[in-house]
Protein backbone atom coordinates (compact mmCIF):
# COMPACT_ATOMS: atom_id res chain seq x y z
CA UNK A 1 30.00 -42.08 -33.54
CA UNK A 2 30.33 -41.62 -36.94
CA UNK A 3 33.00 -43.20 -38.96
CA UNK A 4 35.30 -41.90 -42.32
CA UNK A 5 33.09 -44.53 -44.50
CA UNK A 6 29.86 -42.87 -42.67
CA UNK A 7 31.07 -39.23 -44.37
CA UNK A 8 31.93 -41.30 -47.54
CA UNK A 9 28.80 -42.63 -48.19
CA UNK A 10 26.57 -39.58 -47.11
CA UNK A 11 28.85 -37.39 -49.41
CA UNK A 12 28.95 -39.83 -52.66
CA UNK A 13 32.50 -40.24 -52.47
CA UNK A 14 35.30 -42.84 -51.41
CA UNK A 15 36.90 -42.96 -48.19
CA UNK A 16 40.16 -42.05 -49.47
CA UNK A 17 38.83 -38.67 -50.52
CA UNK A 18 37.31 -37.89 -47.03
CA UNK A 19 40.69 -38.64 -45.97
CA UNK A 20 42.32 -36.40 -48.43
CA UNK A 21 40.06 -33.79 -47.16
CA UNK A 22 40.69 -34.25 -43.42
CA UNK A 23 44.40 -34.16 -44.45
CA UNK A 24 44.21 -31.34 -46.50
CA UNK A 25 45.41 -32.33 -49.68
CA UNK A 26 45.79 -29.81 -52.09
CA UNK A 27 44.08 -31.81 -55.05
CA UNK A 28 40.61 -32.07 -53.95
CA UNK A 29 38.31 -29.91 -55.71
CA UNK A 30 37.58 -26.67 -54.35
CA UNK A 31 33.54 -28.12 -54.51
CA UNK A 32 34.31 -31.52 -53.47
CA UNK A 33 36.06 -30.19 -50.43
CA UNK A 34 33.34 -27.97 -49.79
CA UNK A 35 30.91 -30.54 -49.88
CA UNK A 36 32.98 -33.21 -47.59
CA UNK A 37 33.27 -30.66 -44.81
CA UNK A 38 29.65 -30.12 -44.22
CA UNK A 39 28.87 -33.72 -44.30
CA UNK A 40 31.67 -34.26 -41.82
CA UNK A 41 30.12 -31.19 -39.64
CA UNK A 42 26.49 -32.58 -40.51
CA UNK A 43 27.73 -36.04 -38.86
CA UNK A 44 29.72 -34.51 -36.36
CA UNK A 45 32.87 -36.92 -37.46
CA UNK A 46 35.56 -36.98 -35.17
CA UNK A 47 38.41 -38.79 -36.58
CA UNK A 48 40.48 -41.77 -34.97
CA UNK A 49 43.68 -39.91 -34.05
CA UNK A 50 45.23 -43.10 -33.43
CA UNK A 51 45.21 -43.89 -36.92
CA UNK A 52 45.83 -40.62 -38.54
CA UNK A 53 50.06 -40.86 -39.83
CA UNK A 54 53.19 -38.55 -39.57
CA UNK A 55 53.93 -37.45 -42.68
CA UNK A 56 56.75 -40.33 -42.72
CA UNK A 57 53.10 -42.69 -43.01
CA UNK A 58 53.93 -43.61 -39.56
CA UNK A 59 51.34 -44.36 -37.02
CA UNK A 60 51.31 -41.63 -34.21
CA UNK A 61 50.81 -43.65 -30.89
CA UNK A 62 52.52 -47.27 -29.50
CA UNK A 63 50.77 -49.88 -27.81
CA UNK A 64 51.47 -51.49 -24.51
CA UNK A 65 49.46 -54.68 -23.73
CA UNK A 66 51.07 -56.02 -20.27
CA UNK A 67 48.56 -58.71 -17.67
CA UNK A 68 47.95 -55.95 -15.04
CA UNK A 69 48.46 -52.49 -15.67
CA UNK A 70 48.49 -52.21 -11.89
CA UNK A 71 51.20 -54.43 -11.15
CA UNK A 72 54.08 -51.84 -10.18
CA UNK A 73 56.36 -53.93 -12.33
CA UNK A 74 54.42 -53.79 -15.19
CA UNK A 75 53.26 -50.50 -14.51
CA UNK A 76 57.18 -49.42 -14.63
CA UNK A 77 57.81 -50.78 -18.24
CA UNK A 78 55.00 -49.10 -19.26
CA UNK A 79 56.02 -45.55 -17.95
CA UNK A 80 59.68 -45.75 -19.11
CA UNK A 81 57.90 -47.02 -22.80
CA UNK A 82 56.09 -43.56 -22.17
CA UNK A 83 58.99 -41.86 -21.82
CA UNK A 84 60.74 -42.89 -24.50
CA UNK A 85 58.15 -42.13 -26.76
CA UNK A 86 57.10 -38.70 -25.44
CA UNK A 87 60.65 -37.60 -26.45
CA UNK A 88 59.79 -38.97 -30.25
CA UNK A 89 56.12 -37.33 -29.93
CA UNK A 90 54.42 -40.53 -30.21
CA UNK A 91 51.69 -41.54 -27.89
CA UNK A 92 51.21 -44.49 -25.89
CA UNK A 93 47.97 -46.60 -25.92
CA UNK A 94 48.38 -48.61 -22.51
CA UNK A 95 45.85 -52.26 -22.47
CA UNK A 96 45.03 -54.93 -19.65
CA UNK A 97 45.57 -58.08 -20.78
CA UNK A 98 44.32 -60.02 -17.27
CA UNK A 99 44.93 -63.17 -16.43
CA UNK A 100 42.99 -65.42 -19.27
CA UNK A 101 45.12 -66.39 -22.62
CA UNK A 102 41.76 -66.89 -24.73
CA UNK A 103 41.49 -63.00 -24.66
CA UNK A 104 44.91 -62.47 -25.51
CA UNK A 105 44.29 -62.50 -29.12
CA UNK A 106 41.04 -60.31 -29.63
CA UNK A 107 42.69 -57.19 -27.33
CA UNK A 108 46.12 -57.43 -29.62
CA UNK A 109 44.21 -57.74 -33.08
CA UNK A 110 42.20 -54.19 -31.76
CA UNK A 111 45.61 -52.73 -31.22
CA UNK A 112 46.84 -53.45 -34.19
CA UNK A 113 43.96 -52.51 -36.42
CA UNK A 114 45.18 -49.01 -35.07
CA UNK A 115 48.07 -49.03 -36.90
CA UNK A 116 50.25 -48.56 -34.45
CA UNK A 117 54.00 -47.84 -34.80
CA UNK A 118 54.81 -50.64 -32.84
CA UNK A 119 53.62 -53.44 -30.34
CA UNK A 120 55.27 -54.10 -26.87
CA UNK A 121 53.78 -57.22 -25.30
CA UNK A 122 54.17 -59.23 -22.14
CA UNK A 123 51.88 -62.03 -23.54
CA UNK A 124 49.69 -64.49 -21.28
CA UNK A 125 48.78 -67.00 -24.17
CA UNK A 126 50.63 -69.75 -25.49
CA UNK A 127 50.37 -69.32 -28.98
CA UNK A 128 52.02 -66.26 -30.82
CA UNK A 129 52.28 -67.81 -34.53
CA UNK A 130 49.18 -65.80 -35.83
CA UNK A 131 51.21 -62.63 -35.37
CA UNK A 132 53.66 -63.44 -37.78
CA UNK A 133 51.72 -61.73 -40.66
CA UNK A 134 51.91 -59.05 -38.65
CA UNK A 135 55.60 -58.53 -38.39
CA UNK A 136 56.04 -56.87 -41.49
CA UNK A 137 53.86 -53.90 -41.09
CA UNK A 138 53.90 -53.39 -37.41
CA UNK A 139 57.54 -53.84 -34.96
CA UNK A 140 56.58 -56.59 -32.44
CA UNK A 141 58.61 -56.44 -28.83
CA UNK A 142 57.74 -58.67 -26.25
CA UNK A 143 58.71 -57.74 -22.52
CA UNK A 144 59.24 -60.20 -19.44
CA UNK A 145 57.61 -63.24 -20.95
CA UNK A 146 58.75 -65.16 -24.22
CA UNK A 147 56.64 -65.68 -27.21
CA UNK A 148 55.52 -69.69 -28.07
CA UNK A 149 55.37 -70.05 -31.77
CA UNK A 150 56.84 -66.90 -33.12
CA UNK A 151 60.22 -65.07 -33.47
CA UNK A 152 60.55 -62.14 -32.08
CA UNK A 153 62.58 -59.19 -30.46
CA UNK A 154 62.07 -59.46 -26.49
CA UNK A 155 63.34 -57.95 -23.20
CA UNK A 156 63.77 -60.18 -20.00
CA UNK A 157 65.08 -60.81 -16.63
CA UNK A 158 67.43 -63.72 -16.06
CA UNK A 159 64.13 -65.39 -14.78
CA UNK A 160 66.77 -68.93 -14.24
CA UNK A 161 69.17 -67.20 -12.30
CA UNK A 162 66.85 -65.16 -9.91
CA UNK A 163 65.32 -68.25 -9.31
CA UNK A 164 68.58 -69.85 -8.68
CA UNK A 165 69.81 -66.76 -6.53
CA UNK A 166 66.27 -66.88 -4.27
CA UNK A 167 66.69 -70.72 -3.74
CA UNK A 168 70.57 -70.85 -2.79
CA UNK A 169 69.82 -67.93 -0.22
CA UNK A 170 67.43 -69.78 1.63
CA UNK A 171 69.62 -72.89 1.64
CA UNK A 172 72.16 -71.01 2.78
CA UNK A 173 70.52 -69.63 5.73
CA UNK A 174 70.01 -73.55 6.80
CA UNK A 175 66.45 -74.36 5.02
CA UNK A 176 65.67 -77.58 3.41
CA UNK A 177 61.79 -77.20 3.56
CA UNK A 178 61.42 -74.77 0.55
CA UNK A 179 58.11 -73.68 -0.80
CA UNK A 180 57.66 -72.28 -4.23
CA UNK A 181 54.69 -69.96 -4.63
CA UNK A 182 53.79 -68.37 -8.10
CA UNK A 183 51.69 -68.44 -10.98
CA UNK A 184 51.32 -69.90 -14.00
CA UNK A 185 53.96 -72.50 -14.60
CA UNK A 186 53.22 -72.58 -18.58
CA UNK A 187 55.09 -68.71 -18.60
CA UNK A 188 58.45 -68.13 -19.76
CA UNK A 189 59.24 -66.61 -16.54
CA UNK A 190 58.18 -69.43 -14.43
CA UNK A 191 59.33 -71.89 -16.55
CA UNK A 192 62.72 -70.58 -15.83
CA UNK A 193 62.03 -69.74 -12.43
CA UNK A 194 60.90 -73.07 -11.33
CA UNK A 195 64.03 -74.55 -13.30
CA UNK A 196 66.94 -72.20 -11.00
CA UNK A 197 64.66 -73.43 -7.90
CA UNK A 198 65.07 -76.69 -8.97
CA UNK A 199 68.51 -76.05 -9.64
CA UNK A 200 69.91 -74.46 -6.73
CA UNK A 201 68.37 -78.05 -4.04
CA UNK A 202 69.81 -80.33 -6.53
CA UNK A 203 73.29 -78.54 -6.25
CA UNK A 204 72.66 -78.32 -2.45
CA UNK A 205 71.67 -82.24 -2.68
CA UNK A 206 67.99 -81.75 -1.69
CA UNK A 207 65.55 -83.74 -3.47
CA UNK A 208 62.44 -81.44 -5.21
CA UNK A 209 59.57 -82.33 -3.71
CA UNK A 210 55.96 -81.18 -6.15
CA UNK A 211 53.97 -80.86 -2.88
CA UNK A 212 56.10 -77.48 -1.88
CA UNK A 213 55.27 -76.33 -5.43
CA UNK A 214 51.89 -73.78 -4.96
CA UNK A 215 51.13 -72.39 -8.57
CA UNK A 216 47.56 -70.60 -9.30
CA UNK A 217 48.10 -68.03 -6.70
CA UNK A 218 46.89 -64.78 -8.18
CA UNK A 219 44.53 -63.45 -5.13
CA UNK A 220 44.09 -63.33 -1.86
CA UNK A 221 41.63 -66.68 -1.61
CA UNK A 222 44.13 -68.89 -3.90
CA UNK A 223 47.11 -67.55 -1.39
CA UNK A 224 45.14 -68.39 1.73
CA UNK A 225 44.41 -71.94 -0.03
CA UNK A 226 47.82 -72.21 -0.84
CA UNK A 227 49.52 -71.30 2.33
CA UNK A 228 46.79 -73.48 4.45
CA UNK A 229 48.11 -76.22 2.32
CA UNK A 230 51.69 -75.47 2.88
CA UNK A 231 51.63 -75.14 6.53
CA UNK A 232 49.48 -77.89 6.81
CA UNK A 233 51.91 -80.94 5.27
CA UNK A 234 53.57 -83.11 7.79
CA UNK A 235 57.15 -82.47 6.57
CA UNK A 236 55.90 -78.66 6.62
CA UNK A 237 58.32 -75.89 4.62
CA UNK A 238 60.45 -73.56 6.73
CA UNK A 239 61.02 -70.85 3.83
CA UNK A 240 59.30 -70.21 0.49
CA UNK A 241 60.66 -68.73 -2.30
CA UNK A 242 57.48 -66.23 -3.84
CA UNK A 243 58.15 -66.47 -8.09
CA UNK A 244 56.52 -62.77 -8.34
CA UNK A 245 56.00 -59.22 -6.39
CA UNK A 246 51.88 -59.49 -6.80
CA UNK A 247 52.11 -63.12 -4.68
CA UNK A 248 54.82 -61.59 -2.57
CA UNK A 249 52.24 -58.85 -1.63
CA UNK A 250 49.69 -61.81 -1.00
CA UNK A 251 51.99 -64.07 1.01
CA UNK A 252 52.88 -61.04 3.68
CA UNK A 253 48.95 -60.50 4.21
CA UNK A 254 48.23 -64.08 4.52
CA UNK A 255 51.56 -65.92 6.41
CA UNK A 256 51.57 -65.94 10.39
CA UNK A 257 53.99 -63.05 10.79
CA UNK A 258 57.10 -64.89 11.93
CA UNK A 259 56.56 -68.22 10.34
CA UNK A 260 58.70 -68.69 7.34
CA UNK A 261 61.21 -66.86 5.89
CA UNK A 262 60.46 -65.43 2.72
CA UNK A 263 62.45 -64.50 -0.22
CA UNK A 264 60.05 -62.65 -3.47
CA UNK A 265 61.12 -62.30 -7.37
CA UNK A 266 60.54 -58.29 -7.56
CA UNK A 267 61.10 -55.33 -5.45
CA UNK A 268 58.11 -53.36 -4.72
CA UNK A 269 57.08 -49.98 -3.77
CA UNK A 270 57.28 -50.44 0.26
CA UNK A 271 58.55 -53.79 0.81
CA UNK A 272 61.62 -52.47 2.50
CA UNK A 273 59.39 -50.98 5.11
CA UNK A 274 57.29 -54.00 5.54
CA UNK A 275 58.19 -56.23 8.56
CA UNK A 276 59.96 -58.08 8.51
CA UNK A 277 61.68 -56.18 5.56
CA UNK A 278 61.06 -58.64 2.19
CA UNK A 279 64.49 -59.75 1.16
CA UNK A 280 64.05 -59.69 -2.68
CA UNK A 281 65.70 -60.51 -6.28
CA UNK A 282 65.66 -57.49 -7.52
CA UNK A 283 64.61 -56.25 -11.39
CA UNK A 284 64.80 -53.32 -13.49
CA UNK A 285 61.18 -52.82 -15.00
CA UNK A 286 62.41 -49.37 -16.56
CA UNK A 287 65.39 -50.81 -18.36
CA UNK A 288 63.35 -53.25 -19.75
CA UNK A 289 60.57 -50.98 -20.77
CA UNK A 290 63.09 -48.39 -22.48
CA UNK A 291 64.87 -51.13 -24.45
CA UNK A 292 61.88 -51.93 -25.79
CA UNK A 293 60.49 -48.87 -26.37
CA UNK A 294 63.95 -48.39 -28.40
CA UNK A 295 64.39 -51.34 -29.79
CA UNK A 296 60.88 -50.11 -31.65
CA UNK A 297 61.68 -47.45 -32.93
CA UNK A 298 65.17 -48.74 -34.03
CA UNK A 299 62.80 -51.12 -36.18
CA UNK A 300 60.82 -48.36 -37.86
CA UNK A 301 64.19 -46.68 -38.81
CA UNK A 302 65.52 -49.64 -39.82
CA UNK A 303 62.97 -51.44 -41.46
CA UNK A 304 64.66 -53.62 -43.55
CA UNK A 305 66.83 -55.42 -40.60
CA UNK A 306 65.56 -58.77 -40.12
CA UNK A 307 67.62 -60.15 -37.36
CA UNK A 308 65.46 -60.57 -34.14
CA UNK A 309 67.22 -61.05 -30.63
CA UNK A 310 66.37 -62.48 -27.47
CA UNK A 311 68.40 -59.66 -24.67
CA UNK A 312 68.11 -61.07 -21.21
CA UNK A 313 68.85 -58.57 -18.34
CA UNK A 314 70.78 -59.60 -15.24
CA UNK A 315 69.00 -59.78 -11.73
CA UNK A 316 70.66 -58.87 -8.49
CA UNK A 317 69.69 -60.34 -4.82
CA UNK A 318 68.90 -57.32 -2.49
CA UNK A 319 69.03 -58.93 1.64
CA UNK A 320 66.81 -57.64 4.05
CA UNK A 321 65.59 -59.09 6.95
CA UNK A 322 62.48 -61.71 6.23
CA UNK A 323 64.93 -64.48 4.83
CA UNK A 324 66.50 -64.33 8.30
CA UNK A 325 63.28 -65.60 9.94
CA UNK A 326 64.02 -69.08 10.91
CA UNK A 327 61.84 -72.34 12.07
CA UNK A 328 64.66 -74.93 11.76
């Protein structure tokens, strides 16, 4: 596909005169004008819409760069973001991060070489400090997970105090034996997660034990490793606290139905009709997504306010029926 400097250099002129053309600006030459157009037709030039600009120089679309697009958590923020920017007549450019940190970097550098007007981000990496040049130019947002090595404006759940609520539920239906299944423990949201876990058996005067602690689990092999495990220790669990919906949805494919009782970080579509029902701490993916969303384009209308803020976004504990399952 041809590019701007492509219709530059066929036409013997600079690249900011093909754009002047494409934008119809009214002091090109009558000749010059002429002449760019028929290169542009010769080439066939289509140009990057994504980095043409509102007449305010702003850029006309807003990226979205979440682990799973997929996920129906992340999948919410990026809808409401959608939304949000519809009604401003901005686009959203939507991006799959996956699962491995070392690609974190190249996918958000190709975003922002769009000129976006803004970045929302729920990062996998754990280093964010190269962005800071980018701060400036483009409004950075991160969503669900914190950034390491950089200050910036971001959207959360009370990751500690889900964790917390999840943990004490269990406890208080009698269990002592308390698996924690999740991720990756270097995340924000684990981090915390693990931490109101922790929290809630040392208030209830049980002592942690690392060997209930199943991180890693991100498909359905790791979950049938990590339940095999599990079920397999001699002082076995009897409930297990699941750190995120996609290892929820794993653990209710995997676990003998009956066995423990389960309580999951994130409602999901259907897992009130599961059974038993999945008793869940529940989020609000859309709240988060459209604080972001504004919280961008507060920053492009305010570009000169410097203050970032951390907002964190209380969780609620929704009771069904698998936390009632008990092997006491």
């Amino acid at each position: 596909m041809a590019t701007m400097r492509d219709v530059a250099a066929r036409a013997g002129v600079s690249a900011k005169t093909v754009s002047r053309v494409f934008n119809d600006d009214p002091h090109v030459l009558p000749e010059t004008r002429s002449h760019v157009e028929q290169v542009m037709r010769e080439l066939n030039y289509v140009p990057n819409v994504l980095a043409t600009t509102f007449r305010n120089g702003r850029s006309s679309a807003i990226g979205v760069a979440v682990p799973d697009i997929v996920d129906p958590f992340f999948a919410s923020i990026a809808r409401a973001v959608d939304e949000v920017a519809r009604r401003r007549g901005v686009a959203t450019l939507l991006t799959n991060l996956g699962d491995d940190p070392e690609r974190e970097r190249d996918v958000l550098e190709s975003l922002l070489s769009r000129r976006l007007a803004g970045l929302i981000v729920a990062p996998v990496a754990t280093d964010h400090a190269w962005l800071k040049r980018w701060q400036d130019s483009t409004p950075l947002v991160f969503v669900d997970r914190a950034p390491v090595g950089l200050s910036a404006d971001m959207f959360a759940d009370d990751d500690e105090a889900g964790g917390y609520l999840a943990t004490r539920h269990l406890i208080e239906h009698g269990h002592r034996r308390i698996a924690y299944v999740g991720d990756n423990l270097h995340l924000s949201t684990e981090v915390n997660r693990v931490a109101g876990y922790r929290r809630a058996l040392a208030e209830a005067g049980i002592d942690a034990d690392d060997a209930l602690i199943a991180s890693y689990v991100r498909d359905r092999e790791s979950t049938e490793t990590a339940a095999t495990r599990l079920l397999g220790l001699p002082d076995r669990p009897t409930a297990v606290f699941s750190a995120n919906a996609h290892s929820s949805m794993l653990l209710l494919h995997v676990l003998p139905e009956g066995e423990l009782a389960v309580v999951g970080f994130g409602d999901f579509p259907m897992a009130d009709l599961v059974r038993p029902a999945l008793t869940v701490v529940d989020q609000d993916p859309d709240q988060i997504g459209r604080h972001a969303a504004q919280r961008v384009f507060d920053r492009v209308d305010h570009p000169k306010r410097r203050l970032r803020r951390t907002n964190v976004l209380d969780v609620t504990l929704i009771e069904r029926e698998s936390c009632k399952i008990s092997r006491i």
